[in-house]
N, C-alpha and C. Protein backbone atom coordinates (compact mmCIF):
# COMPACT_ATOMS: atom_id res chain seq x y z
N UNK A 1 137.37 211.80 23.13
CA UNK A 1 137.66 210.60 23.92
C UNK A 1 138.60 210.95 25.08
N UNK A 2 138.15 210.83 26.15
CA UNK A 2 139.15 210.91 27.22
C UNK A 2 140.32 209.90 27.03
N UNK A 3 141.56 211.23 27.82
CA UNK A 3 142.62 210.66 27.50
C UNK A 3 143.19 209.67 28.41
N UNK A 4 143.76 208.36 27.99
CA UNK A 4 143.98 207.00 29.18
C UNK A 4 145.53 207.17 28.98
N UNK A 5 146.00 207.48 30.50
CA UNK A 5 147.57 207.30 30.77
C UNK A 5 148.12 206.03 30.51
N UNK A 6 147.39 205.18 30.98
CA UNK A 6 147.89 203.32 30.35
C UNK A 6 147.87 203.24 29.16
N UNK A 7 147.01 203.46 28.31
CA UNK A 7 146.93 203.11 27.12
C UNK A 7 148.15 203.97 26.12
N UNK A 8 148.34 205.27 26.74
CA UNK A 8 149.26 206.52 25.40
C UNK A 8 150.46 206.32 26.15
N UNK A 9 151.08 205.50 26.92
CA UNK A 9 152.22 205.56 28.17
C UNK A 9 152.34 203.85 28.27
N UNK A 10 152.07 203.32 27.57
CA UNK A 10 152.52 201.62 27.54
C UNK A 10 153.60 201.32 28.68
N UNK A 11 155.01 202.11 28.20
CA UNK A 11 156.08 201.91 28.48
C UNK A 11 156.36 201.58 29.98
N UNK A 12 155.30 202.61 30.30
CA UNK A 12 155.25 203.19 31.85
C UNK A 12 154.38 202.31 32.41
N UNK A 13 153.45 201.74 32.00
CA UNK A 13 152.16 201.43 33.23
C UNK A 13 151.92 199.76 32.85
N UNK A 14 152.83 199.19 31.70
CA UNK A 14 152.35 198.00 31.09
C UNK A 14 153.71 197.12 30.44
N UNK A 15 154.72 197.28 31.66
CA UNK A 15 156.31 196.59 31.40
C UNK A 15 155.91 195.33 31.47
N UNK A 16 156.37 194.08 30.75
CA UNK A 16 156.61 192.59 30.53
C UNK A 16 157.03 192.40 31.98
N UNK A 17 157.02 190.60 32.11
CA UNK A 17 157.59 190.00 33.57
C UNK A 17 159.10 190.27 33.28
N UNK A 18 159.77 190.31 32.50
CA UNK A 18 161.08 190.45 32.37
C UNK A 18 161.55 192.01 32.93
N UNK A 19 162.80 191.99 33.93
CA UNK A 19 162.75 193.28 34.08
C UNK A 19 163.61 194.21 32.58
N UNK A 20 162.97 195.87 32.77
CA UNK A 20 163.93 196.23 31.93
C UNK A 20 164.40 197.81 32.12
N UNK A 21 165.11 198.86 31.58
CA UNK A 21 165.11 200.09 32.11
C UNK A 21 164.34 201.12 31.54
N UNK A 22 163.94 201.94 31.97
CA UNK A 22 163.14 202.80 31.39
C UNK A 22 163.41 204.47 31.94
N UNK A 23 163.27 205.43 30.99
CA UNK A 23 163.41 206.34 31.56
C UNK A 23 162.02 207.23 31.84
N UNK A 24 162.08 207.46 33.14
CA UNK A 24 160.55 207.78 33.38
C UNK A 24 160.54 209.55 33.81
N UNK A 25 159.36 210.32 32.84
CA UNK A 25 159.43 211.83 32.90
C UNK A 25 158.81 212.46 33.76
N UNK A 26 159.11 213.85 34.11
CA UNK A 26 158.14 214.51 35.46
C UNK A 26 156.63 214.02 35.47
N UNK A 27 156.23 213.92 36.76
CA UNK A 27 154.78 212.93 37.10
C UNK A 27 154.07 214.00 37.91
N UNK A 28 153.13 214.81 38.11
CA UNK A 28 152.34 215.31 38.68
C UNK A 28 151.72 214.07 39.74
N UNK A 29 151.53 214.05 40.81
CA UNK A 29 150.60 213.45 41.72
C UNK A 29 149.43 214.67 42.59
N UNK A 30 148.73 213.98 43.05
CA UNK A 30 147.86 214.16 44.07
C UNK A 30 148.14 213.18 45.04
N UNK A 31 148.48 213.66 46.32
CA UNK A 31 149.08 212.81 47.36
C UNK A 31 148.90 212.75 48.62
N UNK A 32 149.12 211.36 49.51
CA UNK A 32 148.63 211.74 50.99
C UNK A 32 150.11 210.85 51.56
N UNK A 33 150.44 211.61 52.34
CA UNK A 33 151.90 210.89 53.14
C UNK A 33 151.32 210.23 54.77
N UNK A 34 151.91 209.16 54.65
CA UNK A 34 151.47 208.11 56.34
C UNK A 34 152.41 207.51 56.18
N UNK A 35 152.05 206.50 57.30
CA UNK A 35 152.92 205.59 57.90
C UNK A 35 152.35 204.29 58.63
N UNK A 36 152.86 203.35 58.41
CA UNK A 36 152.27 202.22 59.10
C UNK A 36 151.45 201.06 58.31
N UNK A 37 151.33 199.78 58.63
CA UNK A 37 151.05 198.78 58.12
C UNK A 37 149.59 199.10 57.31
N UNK A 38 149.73 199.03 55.96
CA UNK A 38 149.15 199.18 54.94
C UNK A 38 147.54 198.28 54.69
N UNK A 39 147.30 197.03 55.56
CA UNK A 39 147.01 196.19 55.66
C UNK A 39 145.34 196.22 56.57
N UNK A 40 146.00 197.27 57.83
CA UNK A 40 144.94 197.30 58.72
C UNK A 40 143.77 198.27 58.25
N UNK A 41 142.68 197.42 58.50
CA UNK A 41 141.40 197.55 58.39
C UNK A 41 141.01 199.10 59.27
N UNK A 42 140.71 200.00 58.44
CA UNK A 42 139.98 201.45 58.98
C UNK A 42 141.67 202.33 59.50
N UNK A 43 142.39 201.85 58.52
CA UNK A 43 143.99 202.69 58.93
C UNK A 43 143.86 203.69 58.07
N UNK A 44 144.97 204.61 58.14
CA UNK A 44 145.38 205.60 57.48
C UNK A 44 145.50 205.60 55.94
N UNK A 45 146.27 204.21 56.06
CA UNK A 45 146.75 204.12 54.54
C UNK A 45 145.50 203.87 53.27
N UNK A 46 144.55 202.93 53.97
CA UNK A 46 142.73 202.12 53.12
C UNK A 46 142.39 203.80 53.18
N UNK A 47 142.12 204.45 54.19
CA UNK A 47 141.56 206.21 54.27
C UNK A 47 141.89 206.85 53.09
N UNK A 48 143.67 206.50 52.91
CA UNK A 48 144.14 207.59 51.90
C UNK A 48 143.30 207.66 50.55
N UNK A 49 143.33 205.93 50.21
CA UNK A 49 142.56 205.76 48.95
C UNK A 49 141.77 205.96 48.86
N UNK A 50 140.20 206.13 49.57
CA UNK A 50 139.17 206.89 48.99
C UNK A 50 139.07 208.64 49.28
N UNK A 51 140.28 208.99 49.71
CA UNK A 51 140.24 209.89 49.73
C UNK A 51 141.12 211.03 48.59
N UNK A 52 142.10 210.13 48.02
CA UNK A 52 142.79 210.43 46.75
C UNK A 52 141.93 209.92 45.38
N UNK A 53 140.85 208.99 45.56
CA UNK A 53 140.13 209.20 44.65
C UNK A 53 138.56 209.72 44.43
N UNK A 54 138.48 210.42 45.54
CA UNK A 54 137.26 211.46 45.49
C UNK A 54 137.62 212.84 45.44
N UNK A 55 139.04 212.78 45.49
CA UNK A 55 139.82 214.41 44.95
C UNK A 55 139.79 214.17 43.75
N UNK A 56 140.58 213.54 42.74
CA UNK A 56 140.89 212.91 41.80
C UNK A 56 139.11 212.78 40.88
N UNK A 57 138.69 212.30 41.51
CA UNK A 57 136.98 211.79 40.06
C UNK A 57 136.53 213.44 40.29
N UNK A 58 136.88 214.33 41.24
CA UNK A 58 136.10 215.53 41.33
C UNK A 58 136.76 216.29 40.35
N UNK A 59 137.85 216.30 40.54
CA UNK A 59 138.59 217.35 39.14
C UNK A 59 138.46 216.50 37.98
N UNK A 60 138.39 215.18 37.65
CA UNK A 60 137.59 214.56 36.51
C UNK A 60 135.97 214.71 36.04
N UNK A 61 135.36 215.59 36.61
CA UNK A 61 134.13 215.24 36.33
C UNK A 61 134.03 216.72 36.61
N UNK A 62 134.55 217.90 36.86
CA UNK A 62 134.55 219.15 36.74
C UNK A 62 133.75 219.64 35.78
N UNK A 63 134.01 218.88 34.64
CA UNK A 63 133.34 219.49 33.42
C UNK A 63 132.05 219.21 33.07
N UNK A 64 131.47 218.21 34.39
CA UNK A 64 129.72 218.22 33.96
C UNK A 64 129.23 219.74 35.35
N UNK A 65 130.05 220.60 35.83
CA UNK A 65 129.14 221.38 36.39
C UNK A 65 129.37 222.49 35.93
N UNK A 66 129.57 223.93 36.88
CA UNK A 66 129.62 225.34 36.43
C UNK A 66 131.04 225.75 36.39
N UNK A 67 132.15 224.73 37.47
CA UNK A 67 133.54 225.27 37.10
C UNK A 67 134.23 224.89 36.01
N UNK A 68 135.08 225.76 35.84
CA UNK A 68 136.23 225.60 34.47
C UNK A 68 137.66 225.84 34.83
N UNK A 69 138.16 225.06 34.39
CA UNK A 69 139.63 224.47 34.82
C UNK A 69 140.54 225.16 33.58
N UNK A 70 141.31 226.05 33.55
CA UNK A 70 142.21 226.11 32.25
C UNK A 70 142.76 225.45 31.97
N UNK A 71 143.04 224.76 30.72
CA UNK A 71 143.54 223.49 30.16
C UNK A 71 143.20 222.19 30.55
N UNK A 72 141.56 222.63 30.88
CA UNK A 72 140.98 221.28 30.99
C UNK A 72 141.09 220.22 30.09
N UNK A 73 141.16 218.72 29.66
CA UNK A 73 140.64 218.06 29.08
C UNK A 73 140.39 216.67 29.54
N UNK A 74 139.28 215.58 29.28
CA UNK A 74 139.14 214.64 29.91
C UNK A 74 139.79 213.46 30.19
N UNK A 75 139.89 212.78 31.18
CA UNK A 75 140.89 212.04 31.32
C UNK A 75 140.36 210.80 32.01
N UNK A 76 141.07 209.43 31.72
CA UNK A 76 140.77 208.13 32.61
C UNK A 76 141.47 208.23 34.01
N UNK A 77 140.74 208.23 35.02
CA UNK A 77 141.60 208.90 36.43
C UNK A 77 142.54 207.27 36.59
N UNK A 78 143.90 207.51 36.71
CA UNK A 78 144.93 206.87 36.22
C UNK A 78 144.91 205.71 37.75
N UNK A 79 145.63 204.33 37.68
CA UNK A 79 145.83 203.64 38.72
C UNK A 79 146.23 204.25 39.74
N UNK A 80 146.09 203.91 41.14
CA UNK A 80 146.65 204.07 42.08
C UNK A 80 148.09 203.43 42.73
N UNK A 81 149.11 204.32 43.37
CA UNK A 81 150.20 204.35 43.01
C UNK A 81 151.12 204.82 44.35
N UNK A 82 152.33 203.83 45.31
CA UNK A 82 153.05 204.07 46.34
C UNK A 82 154.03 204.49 46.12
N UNK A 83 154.62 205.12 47.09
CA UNK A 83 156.01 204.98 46.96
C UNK A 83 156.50 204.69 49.20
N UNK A 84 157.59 203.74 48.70
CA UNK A 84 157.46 203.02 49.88
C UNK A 84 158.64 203.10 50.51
N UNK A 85 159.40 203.07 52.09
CA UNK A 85 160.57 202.98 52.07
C UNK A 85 160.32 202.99 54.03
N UNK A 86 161.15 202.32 54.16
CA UNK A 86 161.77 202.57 55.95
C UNK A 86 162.43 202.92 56.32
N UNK A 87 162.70 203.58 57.02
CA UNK A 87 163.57 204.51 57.73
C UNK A 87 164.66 203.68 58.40
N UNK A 88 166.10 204.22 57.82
CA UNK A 88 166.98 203.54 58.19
C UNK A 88 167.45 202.16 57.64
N UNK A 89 166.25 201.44 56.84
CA UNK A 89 166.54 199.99 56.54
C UNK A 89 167.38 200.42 55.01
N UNK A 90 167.54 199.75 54.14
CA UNK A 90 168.17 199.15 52.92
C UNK A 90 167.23 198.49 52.20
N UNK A 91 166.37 198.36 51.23
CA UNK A 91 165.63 197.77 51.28
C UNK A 91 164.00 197.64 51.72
N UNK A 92 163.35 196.72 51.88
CA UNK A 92 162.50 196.70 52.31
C UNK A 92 162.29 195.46 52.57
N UNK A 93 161.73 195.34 54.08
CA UNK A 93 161.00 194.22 55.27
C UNK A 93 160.05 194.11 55.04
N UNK A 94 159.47 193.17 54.18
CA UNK A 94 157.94 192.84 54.21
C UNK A 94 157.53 192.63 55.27
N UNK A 95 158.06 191.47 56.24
CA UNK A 95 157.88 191.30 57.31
C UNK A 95 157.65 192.31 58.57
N UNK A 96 157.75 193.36 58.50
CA UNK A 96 157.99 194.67 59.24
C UNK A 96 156.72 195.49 58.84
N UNK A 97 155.27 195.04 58.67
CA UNK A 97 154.75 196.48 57.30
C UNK A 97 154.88 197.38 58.43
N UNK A 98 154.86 196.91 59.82
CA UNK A 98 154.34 198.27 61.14
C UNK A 98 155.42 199.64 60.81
N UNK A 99 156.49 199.45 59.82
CA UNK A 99 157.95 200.23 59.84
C UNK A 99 157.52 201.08 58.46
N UNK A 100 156.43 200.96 57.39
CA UNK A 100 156.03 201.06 56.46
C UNK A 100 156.30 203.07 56.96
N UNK A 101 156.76 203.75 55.45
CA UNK A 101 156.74 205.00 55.48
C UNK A 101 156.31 204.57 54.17
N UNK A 102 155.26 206.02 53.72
CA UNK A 102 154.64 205.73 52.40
C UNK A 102 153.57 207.23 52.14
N UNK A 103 153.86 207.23 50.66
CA UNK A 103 152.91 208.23 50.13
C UNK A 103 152.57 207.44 49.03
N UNK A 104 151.00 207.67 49.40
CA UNK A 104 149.93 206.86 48.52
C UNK A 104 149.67 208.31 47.24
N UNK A 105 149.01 207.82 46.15
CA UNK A 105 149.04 208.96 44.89
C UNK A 105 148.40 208.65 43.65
N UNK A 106 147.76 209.61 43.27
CA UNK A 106 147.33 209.13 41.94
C UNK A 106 147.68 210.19 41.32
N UNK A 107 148.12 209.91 39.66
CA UNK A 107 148.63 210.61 38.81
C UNK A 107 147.45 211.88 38.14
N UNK A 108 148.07 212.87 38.01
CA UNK A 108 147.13 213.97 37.40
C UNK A 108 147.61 214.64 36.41
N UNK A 109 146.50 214.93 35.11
CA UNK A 109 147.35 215.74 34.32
C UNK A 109 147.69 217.31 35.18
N UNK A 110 148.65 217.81 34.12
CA UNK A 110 149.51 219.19 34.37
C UNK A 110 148.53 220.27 34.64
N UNK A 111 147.65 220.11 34.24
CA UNK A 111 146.53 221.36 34.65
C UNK A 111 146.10 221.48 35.37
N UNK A 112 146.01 220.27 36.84
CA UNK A 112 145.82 220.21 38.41
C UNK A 112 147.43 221.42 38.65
N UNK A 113 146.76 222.64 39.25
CA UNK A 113 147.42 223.47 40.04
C UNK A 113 146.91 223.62 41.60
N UNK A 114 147.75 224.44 42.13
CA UNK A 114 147.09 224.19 43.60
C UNK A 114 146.10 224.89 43.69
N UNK A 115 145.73 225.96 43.03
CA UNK A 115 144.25 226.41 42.73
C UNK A 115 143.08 225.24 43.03
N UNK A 116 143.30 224.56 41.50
CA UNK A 116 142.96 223.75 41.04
C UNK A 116 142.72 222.92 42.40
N UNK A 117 143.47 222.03 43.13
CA UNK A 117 143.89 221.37 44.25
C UNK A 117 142.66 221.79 45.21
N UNK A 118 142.91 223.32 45.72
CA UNK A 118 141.88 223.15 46.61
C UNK A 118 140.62 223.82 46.58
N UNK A 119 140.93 223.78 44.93
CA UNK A 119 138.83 223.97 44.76
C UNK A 119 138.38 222.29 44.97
N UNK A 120 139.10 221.55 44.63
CA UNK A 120 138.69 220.13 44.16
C UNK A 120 138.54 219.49 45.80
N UNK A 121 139.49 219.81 46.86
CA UNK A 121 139.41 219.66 47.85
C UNK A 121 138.11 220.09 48.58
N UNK A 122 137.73 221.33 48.09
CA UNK A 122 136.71 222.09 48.84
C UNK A 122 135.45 221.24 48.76
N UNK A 123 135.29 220.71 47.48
CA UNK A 123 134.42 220.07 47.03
C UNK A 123 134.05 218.91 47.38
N UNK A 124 135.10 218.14 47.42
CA UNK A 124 135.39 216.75 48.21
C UNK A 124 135.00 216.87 49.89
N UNK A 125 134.81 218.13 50.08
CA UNK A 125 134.53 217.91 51.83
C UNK A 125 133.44 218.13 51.75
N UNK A 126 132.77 219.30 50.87
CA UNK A 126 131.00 219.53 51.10
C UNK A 126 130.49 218.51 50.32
N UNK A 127 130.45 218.30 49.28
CA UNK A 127 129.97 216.63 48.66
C UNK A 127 129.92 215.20 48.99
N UNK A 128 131.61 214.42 49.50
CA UNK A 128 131.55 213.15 49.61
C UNK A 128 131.73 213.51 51.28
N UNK A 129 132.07 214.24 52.03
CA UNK A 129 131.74 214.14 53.75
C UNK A 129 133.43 213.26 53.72
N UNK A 130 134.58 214.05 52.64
CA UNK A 130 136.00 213.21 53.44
C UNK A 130 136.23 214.17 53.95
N UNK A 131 137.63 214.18 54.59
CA UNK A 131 138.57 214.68 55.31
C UNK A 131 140.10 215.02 54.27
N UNK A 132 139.94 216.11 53.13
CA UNK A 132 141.19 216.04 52.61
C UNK A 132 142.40 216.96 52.84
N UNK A 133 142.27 217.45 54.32
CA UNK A 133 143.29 218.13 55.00
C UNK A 133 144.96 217.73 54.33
N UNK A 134 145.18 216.47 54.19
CA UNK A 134 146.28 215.99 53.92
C UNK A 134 147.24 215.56 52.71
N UNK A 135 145.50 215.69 51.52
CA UNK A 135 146.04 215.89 50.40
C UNK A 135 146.86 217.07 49.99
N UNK A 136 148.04 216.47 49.00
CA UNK A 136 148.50 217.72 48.60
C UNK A 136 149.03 217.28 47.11
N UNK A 137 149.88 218.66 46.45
CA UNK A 137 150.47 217.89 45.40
C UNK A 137 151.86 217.80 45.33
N UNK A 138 151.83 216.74 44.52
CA UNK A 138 153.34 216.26 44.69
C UNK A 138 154.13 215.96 43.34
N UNK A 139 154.84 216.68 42.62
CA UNK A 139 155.56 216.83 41.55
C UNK A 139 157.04 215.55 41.50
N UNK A 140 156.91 214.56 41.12
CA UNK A 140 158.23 213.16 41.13
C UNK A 140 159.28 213.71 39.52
N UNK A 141 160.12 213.46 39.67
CA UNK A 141 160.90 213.34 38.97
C UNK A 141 161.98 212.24 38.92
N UNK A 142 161.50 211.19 38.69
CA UNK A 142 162.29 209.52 38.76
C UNK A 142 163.40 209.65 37.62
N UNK A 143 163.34 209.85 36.65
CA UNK A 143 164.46 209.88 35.72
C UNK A 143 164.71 207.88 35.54
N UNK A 144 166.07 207.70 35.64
CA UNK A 144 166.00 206.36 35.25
C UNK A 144 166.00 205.03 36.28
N UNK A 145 164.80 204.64 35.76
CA UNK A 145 164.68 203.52 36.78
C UNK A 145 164.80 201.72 35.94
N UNK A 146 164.31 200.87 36.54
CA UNK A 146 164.14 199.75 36.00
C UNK A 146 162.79 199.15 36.93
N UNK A 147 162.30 198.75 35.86
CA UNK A 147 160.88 198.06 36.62
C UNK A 147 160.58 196.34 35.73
N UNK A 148 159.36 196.36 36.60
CA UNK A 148 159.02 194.91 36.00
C UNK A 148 157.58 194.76 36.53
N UNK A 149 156.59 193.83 35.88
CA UNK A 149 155.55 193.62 35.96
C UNK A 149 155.53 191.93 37.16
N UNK A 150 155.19 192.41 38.46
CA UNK A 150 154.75 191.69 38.95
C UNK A 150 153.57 190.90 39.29
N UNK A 151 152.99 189.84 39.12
CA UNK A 151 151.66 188.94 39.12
C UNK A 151 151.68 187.88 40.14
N UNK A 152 150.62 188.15 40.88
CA UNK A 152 150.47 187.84 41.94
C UNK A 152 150.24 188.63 43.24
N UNK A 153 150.14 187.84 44.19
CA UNK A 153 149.70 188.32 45.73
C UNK A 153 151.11 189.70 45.89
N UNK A 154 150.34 190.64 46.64
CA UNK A 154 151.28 191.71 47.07
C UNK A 154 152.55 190.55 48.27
N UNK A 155 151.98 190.05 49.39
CA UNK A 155 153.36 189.35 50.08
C UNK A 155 153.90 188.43 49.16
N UNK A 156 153.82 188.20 47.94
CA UNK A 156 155.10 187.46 47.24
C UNK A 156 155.90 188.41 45.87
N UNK A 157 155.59 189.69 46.34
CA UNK A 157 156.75 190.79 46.23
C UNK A 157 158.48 190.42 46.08
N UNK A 158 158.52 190.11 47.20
CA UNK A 158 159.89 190.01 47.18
C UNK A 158 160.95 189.19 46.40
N UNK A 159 160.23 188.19 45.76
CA UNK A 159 161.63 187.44 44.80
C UNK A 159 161.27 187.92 43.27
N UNK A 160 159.61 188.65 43.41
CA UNK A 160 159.97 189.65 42.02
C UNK A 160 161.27 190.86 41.94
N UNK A 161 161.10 191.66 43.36
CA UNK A 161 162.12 192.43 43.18
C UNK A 161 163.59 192.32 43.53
N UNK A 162 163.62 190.65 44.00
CA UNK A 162 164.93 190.39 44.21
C UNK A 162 165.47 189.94 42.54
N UNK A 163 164.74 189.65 41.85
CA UNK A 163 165.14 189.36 40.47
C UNK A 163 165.29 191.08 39.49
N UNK A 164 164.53 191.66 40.24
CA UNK A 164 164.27 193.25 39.39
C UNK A 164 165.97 193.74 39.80
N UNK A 165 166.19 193.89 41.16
CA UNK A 165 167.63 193.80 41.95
C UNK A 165 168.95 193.16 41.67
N UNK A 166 168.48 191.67 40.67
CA UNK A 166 169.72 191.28 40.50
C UNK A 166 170.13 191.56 38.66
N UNK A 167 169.13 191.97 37.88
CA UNK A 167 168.73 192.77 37.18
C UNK A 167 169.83 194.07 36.80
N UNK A 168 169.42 194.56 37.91
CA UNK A 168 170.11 195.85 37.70
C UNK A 168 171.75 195.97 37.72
N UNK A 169 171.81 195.10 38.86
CA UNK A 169 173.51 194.44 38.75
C UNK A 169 174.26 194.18 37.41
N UNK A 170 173.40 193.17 37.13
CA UNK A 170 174.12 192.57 35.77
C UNK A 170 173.96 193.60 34.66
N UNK A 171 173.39 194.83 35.16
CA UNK A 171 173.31 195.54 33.43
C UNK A 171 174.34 196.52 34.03
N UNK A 172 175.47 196.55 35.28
CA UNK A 172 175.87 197.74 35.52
C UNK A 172 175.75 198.95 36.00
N UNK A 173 174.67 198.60 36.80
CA UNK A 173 173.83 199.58 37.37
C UNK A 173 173.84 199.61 38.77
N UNK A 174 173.50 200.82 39.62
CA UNK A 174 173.30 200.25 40.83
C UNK A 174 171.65 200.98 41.25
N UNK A 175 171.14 200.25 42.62
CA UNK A 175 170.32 200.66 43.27
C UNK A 175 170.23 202.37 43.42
N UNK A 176 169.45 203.12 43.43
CA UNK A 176 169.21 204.74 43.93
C UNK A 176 168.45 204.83 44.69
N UNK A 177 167.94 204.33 45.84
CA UNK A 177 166.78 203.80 46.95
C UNK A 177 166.80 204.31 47.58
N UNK A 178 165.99 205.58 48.42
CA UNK A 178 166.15 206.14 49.60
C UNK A 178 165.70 205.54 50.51
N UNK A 179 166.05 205.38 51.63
CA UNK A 179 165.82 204.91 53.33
C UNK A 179 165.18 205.67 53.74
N UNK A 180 165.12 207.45 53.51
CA UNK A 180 164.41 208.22 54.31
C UNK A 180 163.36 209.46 53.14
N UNK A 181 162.89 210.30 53.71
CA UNK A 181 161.91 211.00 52.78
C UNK A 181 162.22 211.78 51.82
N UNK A 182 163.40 212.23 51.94
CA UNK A 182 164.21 212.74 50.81
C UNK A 182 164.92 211.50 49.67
N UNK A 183 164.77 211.79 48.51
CA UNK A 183 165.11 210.95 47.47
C UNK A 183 164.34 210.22 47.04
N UNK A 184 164.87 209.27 46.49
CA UNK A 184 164.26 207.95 45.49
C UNK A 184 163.69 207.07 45.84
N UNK A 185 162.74 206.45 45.95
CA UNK A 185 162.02 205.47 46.42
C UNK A 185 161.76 204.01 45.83
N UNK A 186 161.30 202.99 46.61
CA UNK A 186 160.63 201.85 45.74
C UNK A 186 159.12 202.10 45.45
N UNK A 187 159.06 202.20 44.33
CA UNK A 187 157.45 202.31 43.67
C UNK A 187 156.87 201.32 43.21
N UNK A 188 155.22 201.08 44.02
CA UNK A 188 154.33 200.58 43.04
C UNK A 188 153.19 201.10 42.71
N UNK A 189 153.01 200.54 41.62
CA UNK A 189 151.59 200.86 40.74
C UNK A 189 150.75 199.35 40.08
N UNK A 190 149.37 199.87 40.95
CA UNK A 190 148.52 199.18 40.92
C UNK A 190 147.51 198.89 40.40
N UNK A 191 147.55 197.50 38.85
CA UNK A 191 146.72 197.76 38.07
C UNK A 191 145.75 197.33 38.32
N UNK A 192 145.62 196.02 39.37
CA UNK A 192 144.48 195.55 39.52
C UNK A 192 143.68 195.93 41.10
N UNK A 193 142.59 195.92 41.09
CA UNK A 193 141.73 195.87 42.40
C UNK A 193 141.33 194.62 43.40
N UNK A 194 142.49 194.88 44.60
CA UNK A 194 142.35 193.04 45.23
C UNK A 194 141.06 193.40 45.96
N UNK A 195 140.10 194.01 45.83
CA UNK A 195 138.55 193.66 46.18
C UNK A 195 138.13 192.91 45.17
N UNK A 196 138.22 192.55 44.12
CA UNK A 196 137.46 191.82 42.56
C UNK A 196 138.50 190.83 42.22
N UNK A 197 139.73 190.94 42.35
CA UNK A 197 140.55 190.03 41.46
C UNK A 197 141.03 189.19 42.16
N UNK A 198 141.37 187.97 41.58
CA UNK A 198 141.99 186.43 42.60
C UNK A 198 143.66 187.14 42.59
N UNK A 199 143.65 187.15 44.18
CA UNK A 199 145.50 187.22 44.17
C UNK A 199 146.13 187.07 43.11
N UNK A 200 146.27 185.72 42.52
CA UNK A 200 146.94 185.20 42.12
C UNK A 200 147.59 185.81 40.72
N UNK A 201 145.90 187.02 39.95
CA UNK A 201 146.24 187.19 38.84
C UNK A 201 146.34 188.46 39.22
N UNK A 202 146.24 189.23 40.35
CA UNK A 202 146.78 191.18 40.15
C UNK A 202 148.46 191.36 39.46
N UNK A 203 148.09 192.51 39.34
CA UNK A 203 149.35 192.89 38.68
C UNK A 203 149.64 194.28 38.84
N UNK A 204 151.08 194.02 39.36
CA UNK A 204 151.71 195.43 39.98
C UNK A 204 152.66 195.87 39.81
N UNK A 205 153.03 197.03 39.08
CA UNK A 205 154.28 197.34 38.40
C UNK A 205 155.01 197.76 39.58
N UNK A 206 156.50 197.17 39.60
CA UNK A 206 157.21 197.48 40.58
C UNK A 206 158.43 198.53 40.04
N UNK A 207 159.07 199.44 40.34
CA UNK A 207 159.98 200.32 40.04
C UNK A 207 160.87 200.83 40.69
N UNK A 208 161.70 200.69 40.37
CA UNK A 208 163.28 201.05 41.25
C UNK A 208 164.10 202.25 40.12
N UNK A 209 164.27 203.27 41.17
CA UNK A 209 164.91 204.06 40.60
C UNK A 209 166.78 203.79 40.54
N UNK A 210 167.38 203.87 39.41
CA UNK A 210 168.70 203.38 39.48
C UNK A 210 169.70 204.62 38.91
N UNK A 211 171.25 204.32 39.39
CA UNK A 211 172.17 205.08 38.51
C UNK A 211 173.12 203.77 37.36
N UNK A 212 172.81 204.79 36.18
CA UNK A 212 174.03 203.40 35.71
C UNK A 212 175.44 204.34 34.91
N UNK A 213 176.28 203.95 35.45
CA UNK A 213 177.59 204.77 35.24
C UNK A 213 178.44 204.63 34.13
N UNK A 214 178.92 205.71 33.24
CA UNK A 214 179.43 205.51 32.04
C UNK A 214 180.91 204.62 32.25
């Protein structure tokens, strides 16, 4: 049975509306870094995603042809997954997406090496006709964050994570948020597909990386 990251990883991919803390372990990605409003039709950011998941189903499906992967085994190719931040701000401006810095990503098991990487790449250009110049991989190490399960439209974000924010306060904690490309980010992960699902019911784990001091 292929192995499902949601299902053996609850903790991680399937937090309650209530926020709470969690400590989250090294994450392998496959990744594409841009910039700019997330929104527009034939942009960078809509590009990234079929292009992180025709890298991604190719090293999943490796095992119906002639290559062999060491420490292959099969896997549910895991949600798709941001990490988001503006340069210079505090926070984040919904209102602003044009200010949007962002690496889009999907999770991979440990046996994606860069080998691995750009056979799967190679493949992805003579097969599906992308462009995966820009994929790369990207190794996270979040350590402790606090998250919460948000439901609903992506623009009514913000008073989920103003509650995830005031959250963290009251347990003694503070924000670890980077402004720029170095450090900690605001993360989401995306369980539902807003091509099929009514706004109203997607659901998107939001995650803030925090320090909380003895």
């Amino acid at each position: 049975m292929a192995y499902n990251f949601k299902k053996e990883q609850k903790a991680l991919y399937m937090p309650k509306r209530k926020p709470s803390i969690v400590e989250v372990p090294p994450m392998k990605y496959v990744a594409v870094r841009g910039s700019g409003d997330p929104n527009l039709e034939g942009g960078s950011y809509k590009e990234s995603i079929g292009i992180l998941y025709a890298v991604a189903y190719t090293i999943k499906m490796s095992r119906m042809g002639d290559h062999r992967i060491d420490g292959y085994f099969d896997f549910v190719v895991p949600p798709l997954e941001g990490f988001w931040w503006q340069e210079g701000r505090e926070g984040i401006d919904f209102s602003r997406k044009d200010m949007f810095q962002w690496v889009s990503a999907i999770r991979l098991p440990d046996f994606v090496t860069p080998e691995v990487l750009e056979w799967a790449k190679g493949e992805a250009v003579a097969k599906k006709g992308v462009d995966a110049g820009k994929v790369r991989l990207l190794d996270v190490d979040e350590g402790l964050c606090a998250q919460v399960m948000h439901v609903g439209p992506y623009d009514d974000e913000p008073a989920t994570i103003q509650a995830l924010d005031e959250f963290v306060a009251a347990e003694g904690c503070e924000l670890d948020v980077s402004s720029t490309e170095a450090g900690r980010h605001h993360h989401e992960i995306y369980l539902s597909d807003p091509r099929r699902t009514d706004p109203a019911k997607m659901k998107t784990v939001i995650r803030h990386p925090i320090v909380c001091r003895a």
